[in-house]
C-alpha atoms as a PDB file:
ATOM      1  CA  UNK A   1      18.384 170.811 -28.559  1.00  0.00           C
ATOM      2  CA  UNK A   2      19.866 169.168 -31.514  1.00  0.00           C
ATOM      3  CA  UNK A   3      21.359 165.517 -30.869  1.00  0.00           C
ATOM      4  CA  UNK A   4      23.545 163.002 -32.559  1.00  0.00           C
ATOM      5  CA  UNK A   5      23.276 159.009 -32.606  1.00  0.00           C
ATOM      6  CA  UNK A   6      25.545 157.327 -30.742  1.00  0.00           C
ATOM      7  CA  UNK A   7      26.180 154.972 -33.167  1.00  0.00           C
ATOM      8  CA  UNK A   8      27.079 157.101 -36.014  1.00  0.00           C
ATOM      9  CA  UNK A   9      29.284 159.596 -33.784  1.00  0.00           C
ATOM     10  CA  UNK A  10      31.259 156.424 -33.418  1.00  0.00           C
ATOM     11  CA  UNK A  11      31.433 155.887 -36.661  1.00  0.00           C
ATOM     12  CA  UNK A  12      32.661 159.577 -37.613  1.00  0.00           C
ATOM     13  CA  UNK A  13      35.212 159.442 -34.815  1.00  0.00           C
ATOM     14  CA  UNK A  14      36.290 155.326 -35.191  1.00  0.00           C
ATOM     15  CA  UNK A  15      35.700 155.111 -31.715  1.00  0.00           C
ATOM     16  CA  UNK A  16      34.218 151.610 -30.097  1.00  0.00           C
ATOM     17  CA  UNK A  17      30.413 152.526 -28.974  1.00  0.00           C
ATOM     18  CA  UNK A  18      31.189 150.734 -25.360  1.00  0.00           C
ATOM     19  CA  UNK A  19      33.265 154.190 -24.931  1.00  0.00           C
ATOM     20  CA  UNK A  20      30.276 156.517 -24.992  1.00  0.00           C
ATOM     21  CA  UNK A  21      28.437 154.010 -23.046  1.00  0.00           C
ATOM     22  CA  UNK A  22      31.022 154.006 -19.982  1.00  0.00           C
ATOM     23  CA  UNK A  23      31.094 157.858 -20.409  1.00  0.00           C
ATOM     24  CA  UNK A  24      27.405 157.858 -19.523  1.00  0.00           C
ATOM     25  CA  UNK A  25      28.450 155.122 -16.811  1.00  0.00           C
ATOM     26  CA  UNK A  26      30.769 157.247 -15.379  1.00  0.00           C
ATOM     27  CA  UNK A  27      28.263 160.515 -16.118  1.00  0.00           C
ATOM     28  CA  UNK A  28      30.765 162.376 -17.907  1.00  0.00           C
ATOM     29  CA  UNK A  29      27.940 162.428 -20.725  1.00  0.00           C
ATOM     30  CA  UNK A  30      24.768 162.139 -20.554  1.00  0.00           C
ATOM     31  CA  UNK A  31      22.811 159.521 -23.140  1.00  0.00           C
ATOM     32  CA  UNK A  32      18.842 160.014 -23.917  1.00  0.00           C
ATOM     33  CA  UNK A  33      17.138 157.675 -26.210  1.00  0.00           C
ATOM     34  CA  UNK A  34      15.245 158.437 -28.838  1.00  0.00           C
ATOM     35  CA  UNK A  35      12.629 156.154 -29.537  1.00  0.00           C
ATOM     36  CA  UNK A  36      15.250 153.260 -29.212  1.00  0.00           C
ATOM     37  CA  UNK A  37      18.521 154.665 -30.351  1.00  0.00           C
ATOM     38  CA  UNK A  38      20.422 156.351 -27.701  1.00  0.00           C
ATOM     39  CA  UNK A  39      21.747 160.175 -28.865  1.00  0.00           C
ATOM     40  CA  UNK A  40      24.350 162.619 -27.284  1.00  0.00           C
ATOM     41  CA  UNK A  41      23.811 165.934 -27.052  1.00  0.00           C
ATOM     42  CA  UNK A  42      25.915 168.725 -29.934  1.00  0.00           C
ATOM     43  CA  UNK A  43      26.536 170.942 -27.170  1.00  0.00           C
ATOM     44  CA  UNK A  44      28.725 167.686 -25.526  1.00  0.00           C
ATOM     45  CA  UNK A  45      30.763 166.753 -28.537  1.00  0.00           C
ATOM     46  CA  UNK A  46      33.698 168.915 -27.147  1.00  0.00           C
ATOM     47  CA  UNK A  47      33.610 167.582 -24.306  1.00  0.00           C
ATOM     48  CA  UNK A  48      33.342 163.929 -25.618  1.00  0.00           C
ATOM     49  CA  UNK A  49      36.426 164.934 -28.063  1.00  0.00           C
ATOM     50  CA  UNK A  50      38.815 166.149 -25.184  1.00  0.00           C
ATOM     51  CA  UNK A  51      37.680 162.811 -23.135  1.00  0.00           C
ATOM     52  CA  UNK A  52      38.715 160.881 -26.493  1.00  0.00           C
ATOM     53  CA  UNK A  53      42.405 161.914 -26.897  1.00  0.00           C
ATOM     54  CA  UNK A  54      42.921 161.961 -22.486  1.00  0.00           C
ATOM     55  CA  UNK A  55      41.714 158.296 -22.367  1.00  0.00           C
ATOM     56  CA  UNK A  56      43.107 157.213 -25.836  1.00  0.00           C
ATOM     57  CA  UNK A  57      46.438 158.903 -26.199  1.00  0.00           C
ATOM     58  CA  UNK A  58      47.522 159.227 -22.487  1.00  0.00           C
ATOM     59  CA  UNK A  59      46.022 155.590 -21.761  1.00  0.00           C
ATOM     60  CA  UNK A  60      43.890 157.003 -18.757  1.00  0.00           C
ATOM     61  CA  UNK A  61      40.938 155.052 -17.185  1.00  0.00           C
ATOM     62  CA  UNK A  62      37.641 155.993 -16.750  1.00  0.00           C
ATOM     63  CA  UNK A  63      38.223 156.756 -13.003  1.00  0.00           C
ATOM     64  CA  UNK A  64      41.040 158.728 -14.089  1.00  0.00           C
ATOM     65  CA  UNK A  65      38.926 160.730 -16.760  1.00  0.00           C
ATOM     66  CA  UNK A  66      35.935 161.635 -14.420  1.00  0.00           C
ATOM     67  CA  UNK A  67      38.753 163.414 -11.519  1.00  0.00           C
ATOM     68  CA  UNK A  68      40.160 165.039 -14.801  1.00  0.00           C
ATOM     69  CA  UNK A  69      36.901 166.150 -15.584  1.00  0.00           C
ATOM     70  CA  UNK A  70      35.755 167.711 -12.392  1.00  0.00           C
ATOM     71  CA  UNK A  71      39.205 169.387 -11.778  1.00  0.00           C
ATOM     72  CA  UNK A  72      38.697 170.865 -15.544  1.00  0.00           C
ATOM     73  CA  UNK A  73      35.270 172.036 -14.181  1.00  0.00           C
ATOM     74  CA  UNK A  74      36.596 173.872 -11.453  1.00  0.00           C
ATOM     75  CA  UNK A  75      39.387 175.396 -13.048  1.00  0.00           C
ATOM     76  CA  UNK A  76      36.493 176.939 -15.411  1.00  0.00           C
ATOM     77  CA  UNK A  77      34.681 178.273 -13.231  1.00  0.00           C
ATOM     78  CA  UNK A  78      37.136 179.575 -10.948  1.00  0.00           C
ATOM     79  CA  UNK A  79      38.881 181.310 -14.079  1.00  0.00           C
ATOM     80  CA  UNK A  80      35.237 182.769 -14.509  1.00  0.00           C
ATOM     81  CA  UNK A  81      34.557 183.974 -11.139  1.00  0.00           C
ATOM     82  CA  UNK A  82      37.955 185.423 -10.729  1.00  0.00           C
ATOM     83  CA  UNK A  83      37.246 187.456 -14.205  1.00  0.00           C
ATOM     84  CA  UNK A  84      33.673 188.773 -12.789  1.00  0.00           C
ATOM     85  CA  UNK A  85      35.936 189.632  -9.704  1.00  0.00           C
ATOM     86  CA  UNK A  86      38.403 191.944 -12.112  1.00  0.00           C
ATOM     87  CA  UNK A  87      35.161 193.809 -13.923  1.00  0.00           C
ATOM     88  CA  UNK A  88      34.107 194.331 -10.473  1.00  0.00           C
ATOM     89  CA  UNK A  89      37.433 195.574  -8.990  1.00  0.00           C
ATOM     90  CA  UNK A  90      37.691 197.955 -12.124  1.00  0.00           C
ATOM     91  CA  UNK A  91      34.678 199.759 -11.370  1.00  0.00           C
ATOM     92  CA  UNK A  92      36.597 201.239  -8.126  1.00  0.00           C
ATOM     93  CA  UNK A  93      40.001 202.038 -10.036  1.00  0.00           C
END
């Protein structure tokens, strides 16, 4: 899986590394090292971005962005189950 440096995702997004680091505190992302830079996974940049403008342009904490979080991961997969529940319904129209 490909990753990106912490450090130089900050960079790209001007964004203070102690951000990414509470994220991972929080484990709303998860860090690995590489040898002895820490690295975020590609597939979590989205995820990272939409955490970015809730805590930066709404001004909401970190407690704040981990309820957001888990109530945007429930809304996903309920909107998922309740379209496997429609393909299945259609299948006795």
């Amino acid at each position: 899986m490909k990753t990106i440096s912490v450090s130089k995702f900050c960079v790209n997004y001007d964004i203070p590394q102690q951000f990414i680091d509470s994220l991972s505190k929080y484990d709303l992302v998860k860090v690995i090292e590489v040898e002895t830079t820490k690295h975020i996974h590609i597939d979590d940049i989205n995820r990272i971005e939409r955490l970015m403008r809730i805590h930066f342009d709404l001004d909401v904490n970190f407690e704040g962005l981990d309820i957001i979080n888990n109530l945007i991961d429930q809304i996903n997969t309920l909107q998922n189950e309740v379209s496997r529940l429609k393909s299945r319904l259609e299948l006795y129209e």
